[in-house]
Protein backbone atom coordinates (compact mmCIF):
# COMPACT_ATOMS: atom_id res chain seq x y z
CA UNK A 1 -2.24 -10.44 11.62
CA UNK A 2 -5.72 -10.96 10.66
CA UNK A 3 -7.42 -11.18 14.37
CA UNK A 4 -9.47 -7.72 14.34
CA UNK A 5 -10.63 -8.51 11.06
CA UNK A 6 -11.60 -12.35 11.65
CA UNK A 7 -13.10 -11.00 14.88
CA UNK A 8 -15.56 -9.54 12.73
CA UNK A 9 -17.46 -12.42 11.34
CA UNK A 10 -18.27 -12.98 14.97
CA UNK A 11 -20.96 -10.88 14.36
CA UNK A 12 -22.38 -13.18 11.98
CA UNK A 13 -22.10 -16.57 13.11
CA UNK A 14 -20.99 -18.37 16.46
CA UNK A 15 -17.35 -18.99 15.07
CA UNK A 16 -14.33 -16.83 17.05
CA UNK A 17 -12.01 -14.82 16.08
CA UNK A 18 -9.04 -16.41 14.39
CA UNK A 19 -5.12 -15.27 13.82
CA UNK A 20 -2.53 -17.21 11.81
CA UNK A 21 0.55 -17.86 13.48
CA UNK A 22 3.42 -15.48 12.79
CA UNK A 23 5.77 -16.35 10.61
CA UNK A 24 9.52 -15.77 10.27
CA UNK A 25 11.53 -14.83 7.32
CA UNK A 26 14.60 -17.26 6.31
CA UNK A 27 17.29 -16.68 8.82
CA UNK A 28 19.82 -16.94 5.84
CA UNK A 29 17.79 -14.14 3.35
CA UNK A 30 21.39 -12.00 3.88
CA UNK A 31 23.38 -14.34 2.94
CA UNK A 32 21.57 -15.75 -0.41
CA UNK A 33 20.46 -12.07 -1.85
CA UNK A 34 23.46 -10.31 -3.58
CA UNK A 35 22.68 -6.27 -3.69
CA UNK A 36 24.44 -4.48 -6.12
CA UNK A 37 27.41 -2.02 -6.21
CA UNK A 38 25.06 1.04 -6.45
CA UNK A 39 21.62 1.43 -5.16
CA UNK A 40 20.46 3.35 -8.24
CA UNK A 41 18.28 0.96 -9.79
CA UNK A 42 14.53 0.30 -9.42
CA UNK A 43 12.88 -1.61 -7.69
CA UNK A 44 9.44 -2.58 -7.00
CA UNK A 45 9.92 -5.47 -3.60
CA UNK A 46 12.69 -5.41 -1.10
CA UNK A 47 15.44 -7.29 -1.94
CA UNK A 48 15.77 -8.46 2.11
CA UNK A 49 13.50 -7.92 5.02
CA UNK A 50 12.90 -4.47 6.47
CA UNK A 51 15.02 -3.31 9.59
CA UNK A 52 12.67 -2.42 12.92
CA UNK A 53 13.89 1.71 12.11
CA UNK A 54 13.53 2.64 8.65
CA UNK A 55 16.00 5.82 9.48
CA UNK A 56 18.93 4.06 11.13
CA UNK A 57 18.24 0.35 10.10
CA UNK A 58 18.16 0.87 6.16
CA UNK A 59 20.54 -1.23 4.26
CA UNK A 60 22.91 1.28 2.10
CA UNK A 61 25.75 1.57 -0.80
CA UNK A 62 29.10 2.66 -0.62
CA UNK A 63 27.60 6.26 -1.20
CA UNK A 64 24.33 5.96 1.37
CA UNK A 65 21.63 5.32 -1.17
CA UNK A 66 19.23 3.01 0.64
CA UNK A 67 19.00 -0.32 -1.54
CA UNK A 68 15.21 -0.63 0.07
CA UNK A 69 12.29 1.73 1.01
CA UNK A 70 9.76 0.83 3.94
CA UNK A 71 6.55 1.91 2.21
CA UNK A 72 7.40 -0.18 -1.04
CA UNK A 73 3.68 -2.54 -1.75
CA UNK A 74 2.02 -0.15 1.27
CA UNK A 75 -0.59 2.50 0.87
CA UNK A 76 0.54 6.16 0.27
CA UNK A 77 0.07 8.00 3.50
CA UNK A 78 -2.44 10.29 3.46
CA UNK A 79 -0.90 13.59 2.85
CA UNK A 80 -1.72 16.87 2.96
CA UNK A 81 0.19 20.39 2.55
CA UNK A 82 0.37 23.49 0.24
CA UNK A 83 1.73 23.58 -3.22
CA UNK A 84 4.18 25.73 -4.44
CA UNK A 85 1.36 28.66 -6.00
CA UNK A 86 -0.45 28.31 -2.36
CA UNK A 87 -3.33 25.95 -3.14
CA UNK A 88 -3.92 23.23 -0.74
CA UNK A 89 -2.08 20.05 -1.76
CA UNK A 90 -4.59 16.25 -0.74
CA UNK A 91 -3.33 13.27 -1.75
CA UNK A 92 -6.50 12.28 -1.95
CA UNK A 93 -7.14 13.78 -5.22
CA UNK A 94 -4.37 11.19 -6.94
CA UNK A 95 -6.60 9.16 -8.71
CA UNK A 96 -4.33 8.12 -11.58
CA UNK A 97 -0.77 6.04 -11.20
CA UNK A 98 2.31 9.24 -10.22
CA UNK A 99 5.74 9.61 -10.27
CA UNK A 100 6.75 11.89 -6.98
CA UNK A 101 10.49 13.29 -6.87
CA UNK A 102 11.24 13.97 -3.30
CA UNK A 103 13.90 16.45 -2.82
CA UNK A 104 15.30 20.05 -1.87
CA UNK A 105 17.42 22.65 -3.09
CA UNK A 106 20.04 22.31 -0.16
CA UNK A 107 21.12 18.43 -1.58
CA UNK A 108 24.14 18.68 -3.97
CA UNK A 109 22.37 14.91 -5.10
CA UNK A 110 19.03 16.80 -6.24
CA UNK A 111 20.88 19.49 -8.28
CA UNK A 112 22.48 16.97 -10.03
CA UNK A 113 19.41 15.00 -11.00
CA UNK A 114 17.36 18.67 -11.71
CA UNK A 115 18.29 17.99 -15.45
CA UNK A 116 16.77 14.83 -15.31
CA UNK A 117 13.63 15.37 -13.14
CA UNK A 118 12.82 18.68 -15.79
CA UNK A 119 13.00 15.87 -18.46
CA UNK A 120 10.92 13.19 -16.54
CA UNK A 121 8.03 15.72 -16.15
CA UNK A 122 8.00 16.82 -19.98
CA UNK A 123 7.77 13.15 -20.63
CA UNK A 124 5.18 12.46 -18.18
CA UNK A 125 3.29 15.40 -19.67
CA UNK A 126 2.88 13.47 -22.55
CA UNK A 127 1.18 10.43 -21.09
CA UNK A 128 -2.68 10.71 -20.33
CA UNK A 129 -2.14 7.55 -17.76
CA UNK A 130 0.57 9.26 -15.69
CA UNK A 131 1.07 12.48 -13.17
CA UNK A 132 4.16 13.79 -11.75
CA UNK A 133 4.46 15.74 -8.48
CA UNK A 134 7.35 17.18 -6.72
CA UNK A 135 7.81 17.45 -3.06
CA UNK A 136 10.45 19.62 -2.04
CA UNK A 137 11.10 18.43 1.76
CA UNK A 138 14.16 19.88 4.35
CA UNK A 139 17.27 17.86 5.44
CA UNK A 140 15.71 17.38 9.13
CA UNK A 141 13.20 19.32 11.23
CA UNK A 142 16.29 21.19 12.79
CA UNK A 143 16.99 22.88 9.38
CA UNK A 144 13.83 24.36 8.42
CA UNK A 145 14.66 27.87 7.80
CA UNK A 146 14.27 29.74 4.04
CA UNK A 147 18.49 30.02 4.39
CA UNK A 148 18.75 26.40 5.07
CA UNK A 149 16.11 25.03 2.91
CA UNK A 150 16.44 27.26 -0.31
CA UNK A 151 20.06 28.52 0.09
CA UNK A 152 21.35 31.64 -2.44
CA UNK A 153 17.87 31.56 -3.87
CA UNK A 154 15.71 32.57 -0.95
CA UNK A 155 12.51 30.63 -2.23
CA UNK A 156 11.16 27.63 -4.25
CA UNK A 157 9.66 30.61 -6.09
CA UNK A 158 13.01 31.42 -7.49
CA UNK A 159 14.78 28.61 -7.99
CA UNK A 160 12.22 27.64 -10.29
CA UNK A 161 12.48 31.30 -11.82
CA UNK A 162 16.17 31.18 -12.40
CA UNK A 163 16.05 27.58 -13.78
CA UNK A 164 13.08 28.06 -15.93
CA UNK A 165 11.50 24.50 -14.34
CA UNK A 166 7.96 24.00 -14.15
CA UNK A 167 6.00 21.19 -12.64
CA UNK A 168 3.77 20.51 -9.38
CA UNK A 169 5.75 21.26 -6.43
CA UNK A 170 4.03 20.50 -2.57
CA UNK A 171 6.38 22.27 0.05
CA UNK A 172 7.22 20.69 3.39
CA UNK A 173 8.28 23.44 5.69
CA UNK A 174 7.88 21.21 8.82
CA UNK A 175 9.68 17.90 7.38
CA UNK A 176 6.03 16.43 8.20
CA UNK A 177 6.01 14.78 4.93
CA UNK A 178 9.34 13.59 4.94
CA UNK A 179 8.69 11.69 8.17
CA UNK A 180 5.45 10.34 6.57
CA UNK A 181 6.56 9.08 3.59
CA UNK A 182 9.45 7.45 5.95
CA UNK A 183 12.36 9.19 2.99
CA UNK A 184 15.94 8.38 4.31
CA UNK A 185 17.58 9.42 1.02
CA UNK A 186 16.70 12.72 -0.70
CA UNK A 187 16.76 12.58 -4.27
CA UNK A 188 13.77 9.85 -3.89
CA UNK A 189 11.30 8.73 -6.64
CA UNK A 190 7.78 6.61 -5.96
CA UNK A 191 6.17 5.11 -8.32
CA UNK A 192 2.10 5.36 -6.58
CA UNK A 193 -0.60 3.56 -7.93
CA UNK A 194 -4.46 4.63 -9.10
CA UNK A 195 -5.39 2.37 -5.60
CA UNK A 196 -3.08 4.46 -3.64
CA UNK A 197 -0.21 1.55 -3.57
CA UNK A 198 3.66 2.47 -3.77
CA UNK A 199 4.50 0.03 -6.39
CA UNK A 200 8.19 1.44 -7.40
CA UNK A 201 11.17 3.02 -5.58
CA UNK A 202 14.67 4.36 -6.75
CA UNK A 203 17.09 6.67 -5.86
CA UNK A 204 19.07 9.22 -7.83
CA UNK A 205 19.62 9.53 -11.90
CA UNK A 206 22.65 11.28 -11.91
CA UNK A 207 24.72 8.38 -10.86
CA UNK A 208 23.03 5.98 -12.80
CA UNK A 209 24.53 4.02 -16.21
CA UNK A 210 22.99 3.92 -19.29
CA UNK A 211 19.73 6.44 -20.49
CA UNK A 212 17.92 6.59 -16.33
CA UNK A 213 14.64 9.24 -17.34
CA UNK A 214 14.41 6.63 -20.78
CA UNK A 215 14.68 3.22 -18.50
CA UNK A 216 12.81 4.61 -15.79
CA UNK A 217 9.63 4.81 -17.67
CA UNK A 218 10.57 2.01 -19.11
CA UNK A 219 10.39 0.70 -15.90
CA UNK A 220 7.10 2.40 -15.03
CA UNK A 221 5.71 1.16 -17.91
CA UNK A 222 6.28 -2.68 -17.50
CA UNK A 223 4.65 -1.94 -13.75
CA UNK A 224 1.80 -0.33 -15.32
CA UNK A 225 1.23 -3.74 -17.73
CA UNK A 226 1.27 -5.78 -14.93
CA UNK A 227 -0.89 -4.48 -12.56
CA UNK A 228 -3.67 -4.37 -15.39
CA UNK A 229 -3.05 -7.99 -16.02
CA UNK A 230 -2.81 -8.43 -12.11
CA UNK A 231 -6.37 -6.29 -12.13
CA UNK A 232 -7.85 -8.60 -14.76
CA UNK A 233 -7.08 -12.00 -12.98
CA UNK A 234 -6.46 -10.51 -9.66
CA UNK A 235 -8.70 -11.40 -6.23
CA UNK A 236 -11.73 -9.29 -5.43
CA UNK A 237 -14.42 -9.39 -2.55
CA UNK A 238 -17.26 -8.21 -2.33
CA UNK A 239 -21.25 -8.80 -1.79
CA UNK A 240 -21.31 -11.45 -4.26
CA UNK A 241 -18.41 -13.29 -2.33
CA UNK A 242 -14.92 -14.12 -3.30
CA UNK A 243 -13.43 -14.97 -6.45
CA UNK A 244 -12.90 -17.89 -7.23
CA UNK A 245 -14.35 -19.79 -4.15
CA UNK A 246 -17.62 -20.48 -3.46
CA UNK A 247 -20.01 -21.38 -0.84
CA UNK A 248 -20.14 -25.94 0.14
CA UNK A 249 -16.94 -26.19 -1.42
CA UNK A 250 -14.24 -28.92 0.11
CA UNK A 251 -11.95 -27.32 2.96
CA UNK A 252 -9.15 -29.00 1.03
CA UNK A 253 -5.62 -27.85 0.03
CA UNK A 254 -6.54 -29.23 -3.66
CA UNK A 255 -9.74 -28.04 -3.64
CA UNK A 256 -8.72 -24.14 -2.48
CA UNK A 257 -5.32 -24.13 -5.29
CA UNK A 258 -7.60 -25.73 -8.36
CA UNK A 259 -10.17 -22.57 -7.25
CA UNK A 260 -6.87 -20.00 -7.20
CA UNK A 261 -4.79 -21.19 -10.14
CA UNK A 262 -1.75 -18.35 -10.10
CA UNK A 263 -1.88 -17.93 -5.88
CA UNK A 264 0.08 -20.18 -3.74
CA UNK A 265 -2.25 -21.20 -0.77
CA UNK A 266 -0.30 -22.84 2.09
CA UNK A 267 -1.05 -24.18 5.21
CA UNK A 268 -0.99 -22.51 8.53
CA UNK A 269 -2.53 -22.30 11.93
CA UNK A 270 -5.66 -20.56 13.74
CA UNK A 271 -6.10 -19.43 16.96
CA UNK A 272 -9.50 -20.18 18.48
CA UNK A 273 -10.66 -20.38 21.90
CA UNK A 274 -6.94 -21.29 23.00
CA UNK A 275 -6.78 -24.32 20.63
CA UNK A 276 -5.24 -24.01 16.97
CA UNK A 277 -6.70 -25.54 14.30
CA UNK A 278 -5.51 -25.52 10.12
CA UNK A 279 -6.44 -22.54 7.94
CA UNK A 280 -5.24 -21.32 4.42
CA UNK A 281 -3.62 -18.48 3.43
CA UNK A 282 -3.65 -17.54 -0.32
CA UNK A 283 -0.58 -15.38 -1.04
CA UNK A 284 1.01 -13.74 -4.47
CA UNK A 285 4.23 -12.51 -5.05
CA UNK A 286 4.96 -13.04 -1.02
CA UNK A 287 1.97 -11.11 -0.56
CA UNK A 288 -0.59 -11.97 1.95
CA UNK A 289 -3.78 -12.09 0.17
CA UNK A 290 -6.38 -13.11 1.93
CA UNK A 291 -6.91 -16.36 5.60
CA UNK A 292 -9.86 -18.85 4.67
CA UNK A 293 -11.35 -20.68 7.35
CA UNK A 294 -13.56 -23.62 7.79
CA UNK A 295 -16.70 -24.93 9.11
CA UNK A 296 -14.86 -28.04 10.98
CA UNK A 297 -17.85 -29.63 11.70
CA UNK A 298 -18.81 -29.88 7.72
CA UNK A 299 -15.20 -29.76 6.15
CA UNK A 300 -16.40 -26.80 3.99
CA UNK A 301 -14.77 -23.23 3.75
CA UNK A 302 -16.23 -20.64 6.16
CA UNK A 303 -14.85 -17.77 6.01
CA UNK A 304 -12.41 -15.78 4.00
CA UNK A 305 -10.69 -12.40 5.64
CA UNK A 306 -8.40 -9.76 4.25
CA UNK A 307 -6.66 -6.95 5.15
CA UNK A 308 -4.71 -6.80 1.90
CA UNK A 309 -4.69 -3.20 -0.27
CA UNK A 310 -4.31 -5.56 -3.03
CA UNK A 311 -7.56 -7.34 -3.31
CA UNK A 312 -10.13 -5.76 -4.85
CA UNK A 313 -13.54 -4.66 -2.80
CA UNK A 314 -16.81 -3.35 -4.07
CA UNK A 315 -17.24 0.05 -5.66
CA UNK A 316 -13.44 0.25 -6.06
CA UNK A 317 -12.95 0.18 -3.27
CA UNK A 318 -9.17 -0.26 -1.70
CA UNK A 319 -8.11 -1.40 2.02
CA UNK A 320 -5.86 1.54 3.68
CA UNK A 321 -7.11 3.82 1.22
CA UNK A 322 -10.97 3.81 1.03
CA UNK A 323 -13.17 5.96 3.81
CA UNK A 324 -16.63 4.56 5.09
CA UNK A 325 -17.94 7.64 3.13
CA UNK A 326 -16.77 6.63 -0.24
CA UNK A 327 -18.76 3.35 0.06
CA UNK A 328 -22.78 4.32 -1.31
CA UNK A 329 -25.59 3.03 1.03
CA UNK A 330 -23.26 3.06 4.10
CA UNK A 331 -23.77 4.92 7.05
CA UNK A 332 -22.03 4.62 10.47
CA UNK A 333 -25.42 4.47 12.23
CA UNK A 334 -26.10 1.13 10.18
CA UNK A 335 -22.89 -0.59 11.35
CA UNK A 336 -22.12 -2.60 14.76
CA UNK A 337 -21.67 -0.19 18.00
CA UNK A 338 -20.70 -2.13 21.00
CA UNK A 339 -19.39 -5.60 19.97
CA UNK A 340 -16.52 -3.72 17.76
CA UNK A 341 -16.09 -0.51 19.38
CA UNK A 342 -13.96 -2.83 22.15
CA UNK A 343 -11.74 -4.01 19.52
CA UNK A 344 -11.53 -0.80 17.65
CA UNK A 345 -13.49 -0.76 14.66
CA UNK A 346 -16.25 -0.09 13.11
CA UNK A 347 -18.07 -3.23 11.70
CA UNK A 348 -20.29 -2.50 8.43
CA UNK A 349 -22.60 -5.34 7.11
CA UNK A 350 -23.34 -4.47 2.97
CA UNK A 351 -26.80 -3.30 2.59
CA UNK A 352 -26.41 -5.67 -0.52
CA UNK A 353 -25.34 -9.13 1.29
CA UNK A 354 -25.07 -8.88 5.19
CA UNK A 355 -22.34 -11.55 4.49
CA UNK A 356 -19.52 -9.15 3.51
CA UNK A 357 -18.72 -6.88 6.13
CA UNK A 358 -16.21 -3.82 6.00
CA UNK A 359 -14.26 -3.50 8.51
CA UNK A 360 -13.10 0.46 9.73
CA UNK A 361 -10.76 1.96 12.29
CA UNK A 362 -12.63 3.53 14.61
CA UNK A 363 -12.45 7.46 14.71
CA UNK A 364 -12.75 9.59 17.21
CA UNK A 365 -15.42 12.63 17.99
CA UNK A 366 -13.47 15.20 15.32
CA UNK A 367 -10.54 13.05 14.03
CA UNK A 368 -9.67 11.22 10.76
CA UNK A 369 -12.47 9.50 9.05
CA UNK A 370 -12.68 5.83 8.68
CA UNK A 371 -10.72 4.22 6.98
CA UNK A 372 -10.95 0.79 5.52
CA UNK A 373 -8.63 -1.66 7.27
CA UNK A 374 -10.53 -5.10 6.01
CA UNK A 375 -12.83 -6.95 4.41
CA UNK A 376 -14.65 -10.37 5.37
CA UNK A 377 -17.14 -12.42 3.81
CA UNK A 378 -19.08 -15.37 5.56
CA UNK A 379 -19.92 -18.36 2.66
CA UNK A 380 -23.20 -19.52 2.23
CA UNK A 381 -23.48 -23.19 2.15
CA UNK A 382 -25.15 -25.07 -1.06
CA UNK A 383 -27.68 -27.16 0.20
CA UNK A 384 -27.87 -30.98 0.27
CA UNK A 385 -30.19 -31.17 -3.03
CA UNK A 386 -27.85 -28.84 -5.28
């Protein structure tokens, strides 16, 4: 999981690259999770592992609602498209945490829920912290047309018109997005964070018990609590090094959990040069964190590598969200050529601490711009007098 990224620090010291060894969830996960009746509730993890095809292997209710969604804890795909009034739609420019209703006139479902998504909005008006967007998607790329996609009204334009809606609409006429956003139920709300991370998934209001637009934000906002506290405790690396952990400490299970109170770390194994050796991995939440490595030859942590959007890096920055170009004082022509290009990445020492690197895909002449895939810092070791 973490080779291209540990193959990084090779440009720093002698050490190899290094991969934990995969692991494999319970065989008996199916038969210890009860899912409810209806898949109308929120969630913000899968309740079992994912299926290999999120379109035919998606676990369902009686009705079809999915009771999962394969993006939930990824990064947002990077969209792109045209809203509604013809401006060009990036979803680049979300920089705050957004609700986005993905739906379409021709589901009986969505007109059910309209009520309730023309409530949602006016309530999310109301909340500096919060945005709402709409993506109005088709039911498959074979049904595309204005007919099949808008039905007696002819448009988006006038559905909105006759209903008197108004709110932020993108329009898929390709089912691009759809397929992006990997959507196997239509009506679909994400909850998306400022870093770019789908923290929140459920499926239709209209079937739901209870108050759903009220407990849905409630819902929002307990997500919204904990991620600040998460932010305020939470794991960051950068040019002053990791967290928690510093440089000559003890490559020691007790030593790495009294650094990272709150984290499990647990025990695993590296690949190197054909042999395996121990490593750590610090995890939250069943969330891969971060792999630390060691110096065997001292007994003192090495390395630490991450490919996680959920730890912090420098200038706020986020893995699978972040470009080269969004980092200040780097510039492709300062970072490794040769040594990464083979692997596929771009390799960027900090101008502020050659220790951390950032790690980028590698584009090519014309296509998508970097983007951050991980992060690796190399400790320095205390020396014998301090």
């Amino acid at each position: 999981m973490f080779r291209t990224v540990l193959a990084s620090l090779a440009l720093l010291s002698a050490a190899c690259a290094c991969a934990p060894a995969p692991s494999e969830p319970p065989a008996d996960d199916a038969a210890t999770v009860a899912l409810p009746k209806k898949a109308t509730g929120f969630i913000t993890a899968n309740p079992l592992p994912l299926g290999e095809d999120w379109k035919t292997d998606v676990r369902r209710d009686d009705y079809g609602r999915p009771f999962e969604y394969a993006l939930l804890g990824q990064p947002l795909p990077h969209l792109t498209g045209t809203m509604m009034d013809g401006t060009p739609f990036d979803s680049a420019d979300l920089h705050r945490w957004t609700v986005i209703d993905v739906w379409g006139i021709w589901c009986g479902d969505c007109m059910a829920d309209a009520p309730y998504v023309a409530a949602l909005s006016r309530a999310i008006d109301q909340d500096p912290d919060l945005d709402f967007l709409s993506i109005h998607v088709p039911a498959s790329a074979a049904r595309i047309s204005p007919e099949e996609m808008f039905g007696k009204y002819g448009s988006l334009q006038a559905y909105f018109a006759e209903k008197g809606y108004s709110y932020p609409t993108v329009v898929d006429t390709d089912t691009s997005l759809r397929e992006a956003l990997r959507i196997a139920w239509t009506p679909s709300y994400l909850l998306v964070s400022p870093e770019g991370i789908v923290k929140g998934y459920r499926s239709e209001f209209s079937a739901a018990e209870g108050e759903p637009v009220k407990d849905f934000l409630k819902d929002v906002a307990l997500v919204k609590a904990e991620s600040k506290k998460s932010a305020l405790d939470g794991l960051s690396m950068g040019p002053g090094g990791v967290s928690g952990l510093e440089g000559g400490m003890p490559f020691t299970l007790d030593a790495i959990q009294a650094a990272l109170p709150g984290y499990e770390v647990i025990s695993t194994r590296v690949e190197q040069l054909g042999e395996t050796y121990p490593a750590f991995e610090v995890r939250q939440d069943g969330n891969l964190l971060m792999t630390l490595t060691p110096d065997w030859t001292l007994g003192r942590l090495e390395h630490a590598a991450t490919e996680s959007p959920l730890v912090a890096g420098p200038q706020g920055g986020r893995i699978g969200v972040s470009r080269l170009s969004d980092f200040a004082g780097l510039v492709p022509e300062d970072c490794s050529g040769s040594q990464s290009a083979a692997l596929g990445m771009l390799v960027c020492p900090s101008p502020a601490d050659a220790r951390f690197l950032l790690i980028f895909s590698a584009s090519e002449p014309g296509g998508t711009p970097n983007l951050l895939t991980g992060m690796a810092y190399a400790f320095p070791y205390a020396s014998a007098g301090e």
